[in-house]
C-alpha atoms as a PDB file:
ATOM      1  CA  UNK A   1     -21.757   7.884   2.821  1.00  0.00           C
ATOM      2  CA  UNK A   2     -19.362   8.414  -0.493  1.00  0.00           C
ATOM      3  CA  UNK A   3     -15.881   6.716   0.190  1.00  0.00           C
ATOM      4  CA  UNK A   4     -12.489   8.052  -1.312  1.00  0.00           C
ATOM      5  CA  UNK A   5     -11.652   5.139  -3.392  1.00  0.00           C
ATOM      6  CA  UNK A   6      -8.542   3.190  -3.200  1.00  0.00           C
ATOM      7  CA  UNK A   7      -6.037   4.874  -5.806  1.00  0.00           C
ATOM      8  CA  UNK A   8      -6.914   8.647  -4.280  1.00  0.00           C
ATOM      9  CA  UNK A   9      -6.404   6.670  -0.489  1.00  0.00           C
ATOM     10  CA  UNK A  10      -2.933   5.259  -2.015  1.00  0.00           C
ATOM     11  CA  UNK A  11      -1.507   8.757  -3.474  1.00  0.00           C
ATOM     12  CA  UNK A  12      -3.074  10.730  -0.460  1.00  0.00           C
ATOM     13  CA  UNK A  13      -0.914   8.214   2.399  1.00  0.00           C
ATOM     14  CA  UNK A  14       2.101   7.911   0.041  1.00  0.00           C
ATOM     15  CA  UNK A  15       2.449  11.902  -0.161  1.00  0.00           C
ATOM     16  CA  UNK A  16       1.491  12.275   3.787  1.00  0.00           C
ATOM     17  CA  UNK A  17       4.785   9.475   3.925  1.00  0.00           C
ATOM     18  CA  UNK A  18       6.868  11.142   1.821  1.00  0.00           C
ATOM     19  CA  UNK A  19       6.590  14.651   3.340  1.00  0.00           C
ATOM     20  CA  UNK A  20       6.610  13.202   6.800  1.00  0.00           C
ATOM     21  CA  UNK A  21       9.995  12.079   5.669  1.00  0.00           C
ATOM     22  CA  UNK A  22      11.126  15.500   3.931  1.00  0.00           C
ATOM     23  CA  UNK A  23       8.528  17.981   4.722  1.00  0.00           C
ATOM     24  CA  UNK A  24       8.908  18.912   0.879  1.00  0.00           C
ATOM     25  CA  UNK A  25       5.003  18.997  -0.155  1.00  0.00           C
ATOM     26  CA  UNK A  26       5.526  19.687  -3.648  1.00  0.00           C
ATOM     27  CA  UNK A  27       7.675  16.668  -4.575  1.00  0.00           C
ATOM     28  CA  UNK A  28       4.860  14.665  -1.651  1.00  0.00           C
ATOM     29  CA  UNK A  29       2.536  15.137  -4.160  1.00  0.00           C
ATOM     30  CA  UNK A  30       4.432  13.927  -6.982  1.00  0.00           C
ATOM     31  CA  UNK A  31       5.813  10.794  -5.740  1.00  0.00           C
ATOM     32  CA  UNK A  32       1.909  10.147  -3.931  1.00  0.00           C
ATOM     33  CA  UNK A  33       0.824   9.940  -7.450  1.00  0.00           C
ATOM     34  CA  UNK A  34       3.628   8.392  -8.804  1.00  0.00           C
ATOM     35  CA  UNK A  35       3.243   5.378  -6.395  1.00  0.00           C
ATOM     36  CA  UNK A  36      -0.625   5.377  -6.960  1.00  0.00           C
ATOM     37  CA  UNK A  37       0.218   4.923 -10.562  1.00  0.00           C
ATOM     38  CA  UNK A  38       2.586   2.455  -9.591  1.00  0.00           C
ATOM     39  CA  UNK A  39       0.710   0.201  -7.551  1.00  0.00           C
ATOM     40  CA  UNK A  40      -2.096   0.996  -9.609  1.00  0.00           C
ATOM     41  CA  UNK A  41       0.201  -0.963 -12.518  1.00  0.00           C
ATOM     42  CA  UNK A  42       1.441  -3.867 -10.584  1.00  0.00           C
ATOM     43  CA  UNK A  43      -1.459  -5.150  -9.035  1.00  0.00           C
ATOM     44  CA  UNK A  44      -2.960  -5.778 -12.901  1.00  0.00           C
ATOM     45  CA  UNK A  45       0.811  -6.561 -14.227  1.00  0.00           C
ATOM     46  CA  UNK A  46       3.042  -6.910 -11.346  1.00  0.00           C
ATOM     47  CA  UNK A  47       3.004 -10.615 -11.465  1.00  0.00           C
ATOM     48  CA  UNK A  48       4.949 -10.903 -14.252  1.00  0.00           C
ATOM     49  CA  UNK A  49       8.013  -8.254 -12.848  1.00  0.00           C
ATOM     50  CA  UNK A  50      10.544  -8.930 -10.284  1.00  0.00           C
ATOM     51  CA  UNK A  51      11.383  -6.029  -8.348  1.00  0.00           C
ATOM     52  CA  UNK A  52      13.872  -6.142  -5.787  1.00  0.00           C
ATOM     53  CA  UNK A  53      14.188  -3.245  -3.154  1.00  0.00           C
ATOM     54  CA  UNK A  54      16.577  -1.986  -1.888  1.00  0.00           C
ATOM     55  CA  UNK A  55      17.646  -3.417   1.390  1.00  0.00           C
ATOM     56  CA  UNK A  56      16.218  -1.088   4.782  1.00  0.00           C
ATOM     57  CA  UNK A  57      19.435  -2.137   7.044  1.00  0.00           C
ATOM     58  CA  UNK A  58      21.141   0.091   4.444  1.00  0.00           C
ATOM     59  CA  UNK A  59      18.693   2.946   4.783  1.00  0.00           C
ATOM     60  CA  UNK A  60      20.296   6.277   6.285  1.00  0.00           C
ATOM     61  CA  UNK A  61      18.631   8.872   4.844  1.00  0.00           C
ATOM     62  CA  UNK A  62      15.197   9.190   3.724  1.00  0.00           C
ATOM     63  CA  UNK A  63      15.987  10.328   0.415  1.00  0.00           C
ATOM     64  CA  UNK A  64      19.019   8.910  -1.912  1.00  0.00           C
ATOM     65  CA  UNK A  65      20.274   9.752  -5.290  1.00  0.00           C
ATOM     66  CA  UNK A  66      22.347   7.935  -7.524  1.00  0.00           C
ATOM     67  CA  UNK A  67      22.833   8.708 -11.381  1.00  0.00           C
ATOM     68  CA  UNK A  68      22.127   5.593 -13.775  1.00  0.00           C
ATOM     69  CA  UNK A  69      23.575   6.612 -17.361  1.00  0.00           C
ATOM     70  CA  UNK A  70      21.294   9.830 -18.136  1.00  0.00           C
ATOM     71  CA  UNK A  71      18.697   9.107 -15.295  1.00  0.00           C
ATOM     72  CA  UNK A  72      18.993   9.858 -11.939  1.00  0.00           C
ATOM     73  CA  UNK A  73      16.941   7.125  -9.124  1.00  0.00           C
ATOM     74  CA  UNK A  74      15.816   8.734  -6.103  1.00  0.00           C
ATOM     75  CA  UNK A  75      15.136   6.559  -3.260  1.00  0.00           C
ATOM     76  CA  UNK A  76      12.662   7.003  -0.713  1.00  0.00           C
ATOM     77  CA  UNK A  77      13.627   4.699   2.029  1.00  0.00           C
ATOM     78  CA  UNK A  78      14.576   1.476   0.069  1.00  0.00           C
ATOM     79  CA  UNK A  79      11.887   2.424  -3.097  1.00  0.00           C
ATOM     80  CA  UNK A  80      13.462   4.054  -5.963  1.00  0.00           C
ATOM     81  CA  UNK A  81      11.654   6.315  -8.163  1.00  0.00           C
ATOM     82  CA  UNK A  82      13.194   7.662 -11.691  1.00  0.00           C
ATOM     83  CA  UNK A  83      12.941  11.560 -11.897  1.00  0.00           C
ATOM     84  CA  UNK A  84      12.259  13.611 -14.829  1.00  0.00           C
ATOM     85  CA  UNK A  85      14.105  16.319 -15.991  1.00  0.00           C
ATOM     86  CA  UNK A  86      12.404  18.817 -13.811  1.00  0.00           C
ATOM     87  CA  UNK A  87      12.798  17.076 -10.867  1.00  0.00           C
ATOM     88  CA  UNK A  88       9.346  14.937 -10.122  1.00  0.00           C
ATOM     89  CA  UNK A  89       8.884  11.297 -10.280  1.00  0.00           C
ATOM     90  CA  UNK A  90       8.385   9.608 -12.977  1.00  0.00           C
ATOM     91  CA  UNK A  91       6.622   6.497 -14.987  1.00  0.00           C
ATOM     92  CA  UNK A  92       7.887   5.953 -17.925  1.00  0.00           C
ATOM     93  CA  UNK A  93       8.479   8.868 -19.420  1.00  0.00           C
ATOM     94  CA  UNK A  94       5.602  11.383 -17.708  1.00  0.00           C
ATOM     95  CA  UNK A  95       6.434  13.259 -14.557  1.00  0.00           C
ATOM     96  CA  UNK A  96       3.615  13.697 -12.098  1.00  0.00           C
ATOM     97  CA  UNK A  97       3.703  16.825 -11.453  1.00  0.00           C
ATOM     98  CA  UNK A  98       1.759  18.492  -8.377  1.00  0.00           C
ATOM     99  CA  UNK A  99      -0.927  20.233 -10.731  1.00  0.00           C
ATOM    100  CA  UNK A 100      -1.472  16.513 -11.462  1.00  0.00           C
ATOM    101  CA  UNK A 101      -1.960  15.430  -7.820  1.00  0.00           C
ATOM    102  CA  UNK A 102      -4.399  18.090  -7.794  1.00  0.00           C
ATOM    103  CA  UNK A 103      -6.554  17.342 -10.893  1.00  0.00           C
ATOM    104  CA  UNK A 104      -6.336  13.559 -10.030  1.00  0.00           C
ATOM    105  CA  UNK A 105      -6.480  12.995  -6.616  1.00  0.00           C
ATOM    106  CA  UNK A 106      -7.618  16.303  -4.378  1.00  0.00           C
ATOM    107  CA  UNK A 107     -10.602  16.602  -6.787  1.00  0.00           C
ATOM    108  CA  UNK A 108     -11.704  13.161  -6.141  1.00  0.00           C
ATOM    109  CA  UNK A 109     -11.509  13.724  -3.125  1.00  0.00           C
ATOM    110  CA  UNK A 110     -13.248  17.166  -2.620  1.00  0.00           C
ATOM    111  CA  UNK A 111     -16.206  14.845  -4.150  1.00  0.00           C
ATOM    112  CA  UNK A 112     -16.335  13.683  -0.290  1.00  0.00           C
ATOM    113  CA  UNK A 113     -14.727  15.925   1.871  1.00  0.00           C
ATOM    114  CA  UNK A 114     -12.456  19.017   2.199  1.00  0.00           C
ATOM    115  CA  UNK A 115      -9.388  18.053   0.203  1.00  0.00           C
ATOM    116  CA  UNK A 116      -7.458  20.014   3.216  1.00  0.00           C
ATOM    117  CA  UNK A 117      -8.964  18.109   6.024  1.00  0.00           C
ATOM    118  CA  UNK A 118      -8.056  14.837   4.694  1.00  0.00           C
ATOM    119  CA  UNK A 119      -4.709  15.385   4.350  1.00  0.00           C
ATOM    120  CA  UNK A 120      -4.569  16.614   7.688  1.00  0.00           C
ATOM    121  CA  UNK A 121      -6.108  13.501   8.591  1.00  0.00           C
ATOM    122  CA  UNK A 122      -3.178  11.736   6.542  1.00  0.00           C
ATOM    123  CA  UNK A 123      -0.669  13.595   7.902  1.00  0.00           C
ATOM    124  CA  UNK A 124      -1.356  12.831  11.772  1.00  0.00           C
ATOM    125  CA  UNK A 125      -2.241   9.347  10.944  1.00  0.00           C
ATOM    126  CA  UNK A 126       0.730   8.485   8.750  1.00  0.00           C
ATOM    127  CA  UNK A 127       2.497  10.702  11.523  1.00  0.00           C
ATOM    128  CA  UNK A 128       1.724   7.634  14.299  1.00  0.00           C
ATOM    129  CA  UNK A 129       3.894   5.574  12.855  1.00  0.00           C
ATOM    130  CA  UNK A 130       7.837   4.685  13.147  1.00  0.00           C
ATOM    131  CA  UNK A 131      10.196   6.246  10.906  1.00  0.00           C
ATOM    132  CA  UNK A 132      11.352   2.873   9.711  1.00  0.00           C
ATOM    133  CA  UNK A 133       7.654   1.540   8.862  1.00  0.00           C
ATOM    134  CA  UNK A 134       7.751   4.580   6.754  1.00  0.00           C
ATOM    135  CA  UNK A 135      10.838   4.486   4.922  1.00  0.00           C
ATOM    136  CA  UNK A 136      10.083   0.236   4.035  1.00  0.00           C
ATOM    137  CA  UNK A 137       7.512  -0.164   0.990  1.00  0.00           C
ATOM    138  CA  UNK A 138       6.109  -3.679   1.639  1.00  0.00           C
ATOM    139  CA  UNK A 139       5.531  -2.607   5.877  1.00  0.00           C
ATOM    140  CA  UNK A 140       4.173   1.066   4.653  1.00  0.00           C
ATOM    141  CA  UNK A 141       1.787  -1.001   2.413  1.00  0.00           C
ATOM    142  CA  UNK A 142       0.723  -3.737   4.897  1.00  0.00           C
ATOM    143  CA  UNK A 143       0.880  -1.502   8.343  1.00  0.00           C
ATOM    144  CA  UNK A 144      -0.471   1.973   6.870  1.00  0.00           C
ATOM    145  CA  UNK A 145      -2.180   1.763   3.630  1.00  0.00           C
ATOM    146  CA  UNK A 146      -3.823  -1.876   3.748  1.00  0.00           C
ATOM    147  CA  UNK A 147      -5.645  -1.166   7.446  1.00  0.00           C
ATOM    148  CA  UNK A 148      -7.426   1.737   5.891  1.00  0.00           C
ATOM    149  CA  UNK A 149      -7.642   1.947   2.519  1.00  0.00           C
ATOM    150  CA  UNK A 150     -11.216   1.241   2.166  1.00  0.00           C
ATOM    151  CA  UNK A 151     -12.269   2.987   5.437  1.00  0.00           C
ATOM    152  CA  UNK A 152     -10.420   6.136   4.824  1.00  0.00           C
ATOM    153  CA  UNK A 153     -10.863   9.068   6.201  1.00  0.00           C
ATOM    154  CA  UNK A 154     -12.635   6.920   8.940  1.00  0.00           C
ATOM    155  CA  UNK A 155      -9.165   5.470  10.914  1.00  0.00           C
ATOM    156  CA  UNK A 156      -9.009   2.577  13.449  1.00  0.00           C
ATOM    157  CA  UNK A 157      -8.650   3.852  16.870  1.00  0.00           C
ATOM    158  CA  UNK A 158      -5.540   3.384  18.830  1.00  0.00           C
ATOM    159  CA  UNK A 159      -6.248   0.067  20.488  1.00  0.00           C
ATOM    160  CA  UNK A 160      -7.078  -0.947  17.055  1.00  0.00           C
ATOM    161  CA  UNK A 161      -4.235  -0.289  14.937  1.00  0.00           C
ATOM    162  CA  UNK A 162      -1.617  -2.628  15.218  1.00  0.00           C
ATOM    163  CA  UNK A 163       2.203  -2.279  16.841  1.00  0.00           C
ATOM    164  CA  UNK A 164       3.323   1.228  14.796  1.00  0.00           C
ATOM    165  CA  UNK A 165       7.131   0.581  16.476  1.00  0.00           C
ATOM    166  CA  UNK A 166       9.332  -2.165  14.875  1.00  0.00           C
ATOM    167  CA  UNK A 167      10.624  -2.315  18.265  1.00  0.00           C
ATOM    168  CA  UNK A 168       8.418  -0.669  22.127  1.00  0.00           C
END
């Protein structure tokens, strides 16, 4: 059986995250790419950077904007993304725009299975876990991502995933 690789797994969970946090799917698929790219980047350069996140105990809100000179940082729990000038993420200087998500990512996957049914399957898997596992980037990567991203759509059963509250 094909398997949806990694990078397509990363963008699909990391959109399912974001618009469990917002319900904005538009800007889901932007910042699912955008952190695909991301991750994408630091696992072949990341060694070299120090990135600091924000801290969670500070989180209130899902989303937070603050203006830095001419840019404007959006965070998503305590990840901060720059946005472009029309309002998606951005690396760089390139916004990834939905239309992008859609050439890059829900093409790929159509190659192994209805683009719509695995992001339902995203949605209610991402959709098991706490708020605050979502809104953290290294427990989002360890707890959600890293359990499935090379099983994906194929999920591990209840019994089998591990403690989704930060606190039963």
């Amino acid at each position: 059986m094909k398997k949806i690789g990694r990078f397509q797994v990363m963008a699909l969970l990391q959109a399912a995250r974001y618009y469990h946090l917002t319900k904005d799917k538009e800007k889901a698929f932007s910042w699912g790419l955008n952190r695909a790219i991301f991750y994408a980047w630091a696992k072949k350069y990341g060694k070299y950077a120090v990135y600091k996140p924000r801290q969670i105990s500070k989180v209130q809100h899902a989303t937070y904007r603050i203006k830095k000179g001419e840019k404007v940082l959006v965070y998503v729990g305590n990840e901060g993304v720059y946005v472009g000038p029309d309002g998606w993420f951005m690396i760089g200087n390139k916004e990834q725009k939905p239309e992008d998500f859609i050439r890059e990512i829900s093409r790929r996957i159509e190659k192994v299975m209805s683009f719509e049914e695995a992001w339902k399957q995203a949605l209610e898997y991402v959709g098991k876990f706490d708020r605050k596992i979502l809104l953290d980037q290294e427990k989002f990567y360890k707890l959600v991502y890293k359990p499935v991203r090379d099983s994906f759509p194929k999920m591990p059963s209840d019994k089998d995933t591990k403690q989704t509250k930060l606190f039963d």
